[in-house]
Protein backbone atom coordinates (compact mmCIF):
# COMPACT_ATOMS: atom_id res chain seq x y z
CA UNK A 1 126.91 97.24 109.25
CA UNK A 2 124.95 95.57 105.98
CA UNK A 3 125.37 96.61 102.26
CA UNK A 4 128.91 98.42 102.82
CA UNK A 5 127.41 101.09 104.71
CA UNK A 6 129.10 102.57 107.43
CA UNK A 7 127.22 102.60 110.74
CA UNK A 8 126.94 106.44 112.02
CA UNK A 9 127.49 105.52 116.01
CA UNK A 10 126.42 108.94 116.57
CA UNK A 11 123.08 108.85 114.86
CA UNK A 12 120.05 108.16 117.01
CA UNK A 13 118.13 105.05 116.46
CA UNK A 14 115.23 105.63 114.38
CA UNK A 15 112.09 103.73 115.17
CA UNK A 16 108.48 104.30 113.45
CA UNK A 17 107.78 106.89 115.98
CA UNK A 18 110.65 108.80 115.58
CA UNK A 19 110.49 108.61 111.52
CA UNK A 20 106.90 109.75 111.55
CA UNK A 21 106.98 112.66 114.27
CA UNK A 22 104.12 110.90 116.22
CA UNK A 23 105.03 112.69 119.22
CA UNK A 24 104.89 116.48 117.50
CA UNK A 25 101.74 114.73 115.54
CA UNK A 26 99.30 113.18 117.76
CA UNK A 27 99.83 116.49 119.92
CA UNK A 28 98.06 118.64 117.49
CA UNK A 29 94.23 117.96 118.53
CA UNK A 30 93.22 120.44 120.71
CA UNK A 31 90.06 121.23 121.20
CA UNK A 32 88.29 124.79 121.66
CA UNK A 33 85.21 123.81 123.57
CA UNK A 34 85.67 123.58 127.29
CA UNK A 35 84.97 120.94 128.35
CA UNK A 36 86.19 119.64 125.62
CA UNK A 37 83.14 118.36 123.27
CA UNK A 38 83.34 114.69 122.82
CA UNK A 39 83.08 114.85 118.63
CA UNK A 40 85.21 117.72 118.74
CA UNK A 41 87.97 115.34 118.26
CA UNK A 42 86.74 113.73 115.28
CA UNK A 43 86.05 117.27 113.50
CA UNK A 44 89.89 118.30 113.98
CA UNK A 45 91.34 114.68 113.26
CA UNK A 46 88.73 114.59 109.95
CA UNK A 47 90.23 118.26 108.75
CA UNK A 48 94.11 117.52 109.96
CA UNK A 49 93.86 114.48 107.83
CA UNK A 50 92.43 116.30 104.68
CA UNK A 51 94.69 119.03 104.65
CA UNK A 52 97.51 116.28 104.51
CA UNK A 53 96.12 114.84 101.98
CA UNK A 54 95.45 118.33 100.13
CA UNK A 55 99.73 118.38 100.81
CA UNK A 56 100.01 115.15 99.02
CA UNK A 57 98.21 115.83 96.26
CA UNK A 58 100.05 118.92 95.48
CA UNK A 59 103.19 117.36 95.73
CA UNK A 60 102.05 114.72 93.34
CA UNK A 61 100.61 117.68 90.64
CA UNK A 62 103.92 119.36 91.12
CA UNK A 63 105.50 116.06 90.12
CA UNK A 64 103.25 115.72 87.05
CA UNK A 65 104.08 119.54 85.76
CA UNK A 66 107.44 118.36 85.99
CA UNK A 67 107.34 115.22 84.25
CA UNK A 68 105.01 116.74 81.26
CA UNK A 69 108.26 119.07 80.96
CA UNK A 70 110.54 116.22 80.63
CA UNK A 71 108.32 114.68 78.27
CA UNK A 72 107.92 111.47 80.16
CA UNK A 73 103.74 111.32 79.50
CA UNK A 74 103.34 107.73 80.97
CA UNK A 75 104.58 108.41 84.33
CA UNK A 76 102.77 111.91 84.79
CA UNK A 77 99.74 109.76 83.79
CA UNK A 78 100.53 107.27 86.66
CA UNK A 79 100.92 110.08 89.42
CA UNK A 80 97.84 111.48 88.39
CA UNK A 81 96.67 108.27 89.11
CA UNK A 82 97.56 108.67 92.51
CA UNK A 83 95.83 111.48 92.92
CA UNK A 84 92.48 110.08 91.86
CA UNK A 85 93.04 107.37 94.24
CA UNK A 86 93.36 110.19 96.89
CA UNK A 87 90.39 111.85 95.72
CA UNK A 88 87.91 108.80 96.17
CA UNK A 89 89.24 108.51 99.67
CA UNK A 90 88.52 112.11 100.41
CA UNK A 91 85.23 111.50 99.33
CA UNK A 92 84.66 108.40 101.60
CA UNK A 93 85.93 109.99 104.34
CA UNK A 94 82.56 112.24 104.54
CA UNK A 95 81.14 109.06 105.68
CA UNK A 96 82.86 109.57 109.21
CA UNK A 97 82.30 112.87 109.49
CA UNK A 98 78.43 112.12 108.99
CA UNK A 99 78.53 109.70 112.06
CA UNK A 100 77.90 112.88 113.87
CA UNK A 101 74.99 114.58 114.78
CA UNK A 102 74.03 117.95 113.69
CA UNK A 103 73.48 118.62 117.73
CA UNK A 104 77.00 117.05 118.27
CA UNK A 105 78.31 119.71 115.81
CA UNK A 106 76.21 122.37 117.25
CA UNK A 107 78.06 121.46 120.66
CA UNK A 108 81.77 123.43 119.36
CA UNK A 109 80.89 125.13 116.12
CA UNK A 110 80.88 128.86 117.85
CA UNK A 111 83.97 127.96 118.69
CA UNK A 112 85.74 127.70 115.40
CA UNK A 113 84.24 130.99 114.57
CA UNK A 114 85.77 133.03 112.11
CA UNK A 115 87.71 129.94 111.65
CA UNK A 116 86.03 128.59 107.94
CA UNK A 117 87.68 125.96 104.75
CA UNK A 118 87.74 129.38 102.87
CA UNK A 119 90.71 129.45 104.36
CA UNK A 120 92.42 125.85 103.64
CA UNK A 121 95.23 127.34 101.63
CA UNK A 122 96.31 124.27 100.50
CA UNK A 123 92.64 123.63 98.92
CA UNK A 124 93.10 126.93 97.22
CA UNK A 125 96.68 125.87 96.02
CA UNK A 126 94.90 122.64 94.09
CA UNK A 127 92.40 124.58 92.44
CA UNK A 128 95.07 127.20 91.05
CA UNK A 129 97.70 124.45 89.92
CA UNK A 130 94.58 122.51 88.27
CA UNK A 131 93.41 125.60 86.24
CA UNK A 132 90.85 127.04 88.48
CA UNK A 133 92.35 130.49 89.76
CA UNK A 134 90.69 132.92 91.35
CA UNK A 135 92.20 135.82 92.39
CA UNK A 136 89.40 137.17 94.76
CA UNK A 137 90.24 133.67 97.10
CA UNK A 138 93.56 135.98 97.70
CA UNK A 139 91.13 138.19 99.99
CA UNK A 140 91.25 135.18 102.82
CA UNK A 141 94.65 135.41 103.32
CA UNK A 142 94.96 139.15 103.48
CA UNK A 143 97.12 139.38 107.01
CA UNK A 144 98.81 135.27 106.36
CA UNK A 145 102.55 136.11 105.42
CA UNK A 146 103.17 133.08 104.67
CA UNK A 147 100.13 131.35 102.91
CA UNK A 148 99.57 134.68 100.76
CA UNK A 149 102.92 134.91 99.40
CA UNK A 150 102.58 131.18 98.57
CA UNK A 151 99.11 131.31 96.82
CA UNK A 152 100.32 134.50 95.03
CA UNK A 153 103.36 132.40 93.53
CA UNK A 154 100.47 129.50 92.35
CA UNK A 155 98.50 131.93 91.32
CA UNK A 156 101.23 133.35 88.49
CA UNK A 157 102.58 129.44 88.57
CA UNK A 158 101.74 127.04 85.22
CA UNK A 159 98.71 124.60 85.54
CA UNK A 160 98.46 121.10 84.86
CA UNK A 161 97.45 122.16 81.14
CA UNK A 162 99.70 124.49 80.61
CA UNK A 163 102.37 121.79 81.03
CA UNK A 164 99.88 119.59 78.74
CA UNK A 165 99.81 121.83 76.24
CA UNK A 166 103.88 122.40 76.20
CA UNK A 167 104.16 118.62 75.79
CA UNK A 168 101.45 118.84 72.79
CA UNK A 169 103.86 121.84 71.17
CA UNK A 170 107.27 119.79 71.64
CA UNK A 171 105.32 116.62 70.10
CA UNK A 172 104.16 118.85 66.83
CA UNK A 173 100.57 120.07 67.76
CA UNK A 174 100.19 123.42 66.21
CA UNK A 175 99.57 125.12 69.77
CA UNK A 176 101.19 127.40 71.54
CA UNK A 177 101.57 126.23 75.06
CA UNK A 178 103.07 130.02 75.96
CA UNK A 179 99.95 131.91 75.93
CA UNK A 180 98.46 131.19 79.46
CA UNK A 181 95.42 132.99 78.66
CA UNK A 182 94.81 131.90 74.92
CA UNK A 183 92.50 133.92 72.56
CA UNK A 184 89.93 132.44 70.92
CA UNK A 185 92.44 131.31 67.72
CA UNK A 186 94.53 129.86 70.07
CA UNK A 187 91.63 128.06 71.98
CA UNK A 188 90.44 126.83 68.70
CA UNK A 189 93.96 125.25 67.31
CA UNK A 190 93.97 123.42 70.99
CA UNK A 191 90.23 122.12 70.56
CA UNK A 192 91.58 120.50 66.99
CA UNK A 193 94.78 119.33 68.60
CA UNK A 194 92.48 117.37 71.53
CA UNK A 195 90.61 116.11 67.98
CA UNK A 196 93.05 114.61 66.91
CA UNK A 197 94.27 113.27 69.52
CA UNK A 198 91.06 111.23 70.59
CA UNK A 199 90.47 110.84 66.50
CA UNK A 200 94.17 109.14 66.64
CA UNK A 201 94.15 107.84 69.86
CA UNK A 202 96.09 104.68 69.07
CA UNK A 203 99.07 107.15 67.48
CA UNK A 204 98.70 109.25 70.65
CA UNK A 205 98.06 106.50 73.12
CA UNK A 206 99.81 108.04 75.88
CA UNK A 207 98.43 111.71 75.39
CA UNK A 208 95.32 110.36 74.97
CA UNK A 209 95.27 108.10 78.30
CA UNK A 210 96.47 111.39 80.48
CA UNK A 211 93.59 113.81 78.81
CA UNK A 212 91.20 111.07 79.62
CA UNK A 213 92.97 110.87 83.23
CA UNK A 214 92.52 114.47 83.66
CA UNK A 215 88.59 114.18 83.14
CA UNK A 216 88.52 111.85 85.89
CA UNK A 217 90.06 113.72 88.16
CA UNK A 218 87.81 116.90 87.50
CA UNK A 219 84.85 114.63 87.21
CA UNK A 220 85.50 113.63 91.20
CA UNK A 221 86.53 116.68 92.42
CA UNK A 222 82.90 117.79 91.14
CA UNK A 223 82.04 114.32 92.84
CA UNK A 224 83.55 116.06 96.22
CA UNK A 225 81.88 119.49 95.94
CA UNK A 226 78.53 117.73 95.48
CA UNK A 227 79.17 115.01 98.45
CA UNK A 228 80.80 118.30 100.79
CA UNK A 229 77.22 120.15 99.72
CA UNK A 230 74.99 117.44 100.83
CA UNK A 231 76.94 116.54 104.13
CA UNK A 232 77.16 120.65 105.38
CA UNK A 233 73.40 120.44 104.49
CA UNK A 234 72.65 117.82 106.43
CA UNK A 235 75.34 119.13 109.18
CA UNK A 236 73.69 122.74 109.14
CA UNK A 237 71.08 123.59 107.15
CA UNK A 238 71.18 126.87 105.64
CA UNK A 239 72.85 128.66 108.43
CA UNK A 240 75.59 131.10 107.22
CA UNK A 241 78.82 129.36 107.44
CA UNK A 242 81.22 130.15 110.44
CA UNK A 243 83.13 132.07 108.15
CA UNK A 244 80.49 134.55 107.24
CA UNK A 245 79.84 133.22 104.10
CA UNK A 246 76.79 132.04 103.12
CA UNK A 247 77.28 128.40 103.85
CA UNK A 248 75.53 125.51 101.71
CA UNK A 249 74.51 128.43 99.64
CA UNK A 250 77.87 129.56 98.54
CA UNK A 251 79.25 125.94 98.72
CA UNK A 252 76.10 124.75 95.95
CA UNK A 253 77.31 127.53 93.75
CA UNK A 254 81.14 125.79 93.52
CA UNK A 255 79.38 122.18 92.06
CA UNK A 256 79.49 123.46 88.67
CA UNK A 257 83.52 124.55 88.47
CA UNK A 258 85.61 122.65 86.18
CA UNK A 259 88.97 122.51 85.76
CA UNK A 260 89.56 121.92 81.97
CA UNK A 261 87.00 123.26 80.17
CA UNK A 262 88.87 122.35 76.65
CA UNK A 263 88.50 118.45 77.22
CA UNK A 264 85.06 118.67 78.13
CA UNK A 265 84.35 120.74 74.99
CA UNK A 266 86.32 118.59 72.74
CA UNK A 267 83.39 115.98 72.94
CA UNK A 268 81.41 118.47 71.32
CA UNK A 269 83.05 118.04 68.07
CA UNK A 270 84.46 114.55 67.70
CA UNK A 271 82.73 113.52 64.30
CA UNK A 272 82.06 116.95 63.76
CA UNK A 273 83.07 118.93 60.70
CA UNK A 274 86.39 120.71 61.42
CA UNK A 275 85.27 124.05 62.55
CA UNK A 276 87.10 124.45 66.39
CA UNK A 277 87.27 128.51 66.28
């Protein structure tokens, strides 16, 4: 017994196995080519470990929403952080997945048809918390009971800005952080609110650090659509995706999406005469 704790006799000893599920974990590769494909392994391993990544990151956007509620700026800034971090390794990690061979990939990819991304919920999930909702993405998950009723709830949830803009109301901006789809007044008294903030930025230090934060992490999500375009291309050409979508098509159509259209705009009139309507 150490620190006055009192040693549960009947609790199993937990060892790094046991705390980390590897058993339940490094069971979950199974491969749908037979025989197995060699770099099949490395495709399911490469997605597994993005989509808990994708988990990470939402918990850690979740946590930011929450913290721009409780006013604590600073901290949501240093968890968005976090996810940036995340982002440049999701990037890298295209790297691997380019050590194989567009025959390698040829080998299995019938047989992850109609499996496609279009239907990483989680991915989905990021771009509604982050601003970007789409309610046509809902069409994936038509027969999922549980990832529908999930992306539904994100889908009617607050955004990252959302909780920005509360933050901006509570601190005296002249915004109103209720109307989730603002009208052009409303989009106009949040341009001059970013104004000043970046006009101010040593009054607003901790405002303005987080908007800038927020910019980098659309900037390399763009980063990732573009880097995710040029690897399918290289993977596939411009073969319809396994999906049935149009493949490196559709996916060169996504490079342009941003998340927060406001803070890209605002550059457009810093030093500009005060017209934000």
């Amino acid at each position: 017994m150490a620190f006055g704790l009192k040693e549960d006799k009947d609790r199993p000893t937990l060892g790094y196995g046991s705390y980390l599920r590897l058993a339940e974990l490094l069971d979950l590769q199974h491969a749908q080519s037979d025989p197995a494909h060699h770099d099949e392994m490395l495709f399911i391993v490469m997605h597994q470990v993005y989509e808990l990544w994708f988990k990470q990151i939402l918990h850690e956007l979740d946590g930011v929403i929450d913290l721009l509620d409780r006013d604590d700026v600073l901290e949501a800034h240093r968890l968005l952080r976090r996810c940036i971090e995340i982002q440049r390794l999701l990037i890298q990690q295209l790297t691997v997945l380019e050590t194989m061979t567009p025959n390698d990939f040829l080998g299995f990819r019938d047989h992850l048809r109609p499996a496609s991304g279009f239907q990483s919920a989680q991915f989905r999930a990021i771009e509604f918390v982050s601003g970007l909702k789409n309610a046509k993405h809902l069409e994936y998950f038509h027969d999922d009971g549980v990832n529908r009723p999930a992306l539904e709830k994100r889908l009617s949830g607050r955004t990252l800005m959302d909780a920005f803009y509360g933050a901006l109301e509570r601190r005296g901006f002249d915004v109103d952080a209720s109307k989730t789809s603002p009208d052009d007044a409303e989009r106009g008294r949040r341009i001059a609110a970013l104004v000043r903030i970046y006009e101010d930025a040593r009054d607003h230090r901790d405002l303005y650090l987080l908007a800038e934060t927020f910019l980098d992490y659309d900037e390399l999500f763009g980063a990732w659509r573009h880097r995710h375009v040029a690897m399918a291309e290289r993977m596939i050409g411009a073969k319809p995706g396994t999906g049935g979508s149009e493949g490196v098509g559709y996916l060169r159509s996504t490079t342009s999406r941003r998340f927060f259209e406001e803070l890209w705009e605002v550059r457009n009139h810093l030093g500009a005469p005060e017209d934000y309507a």
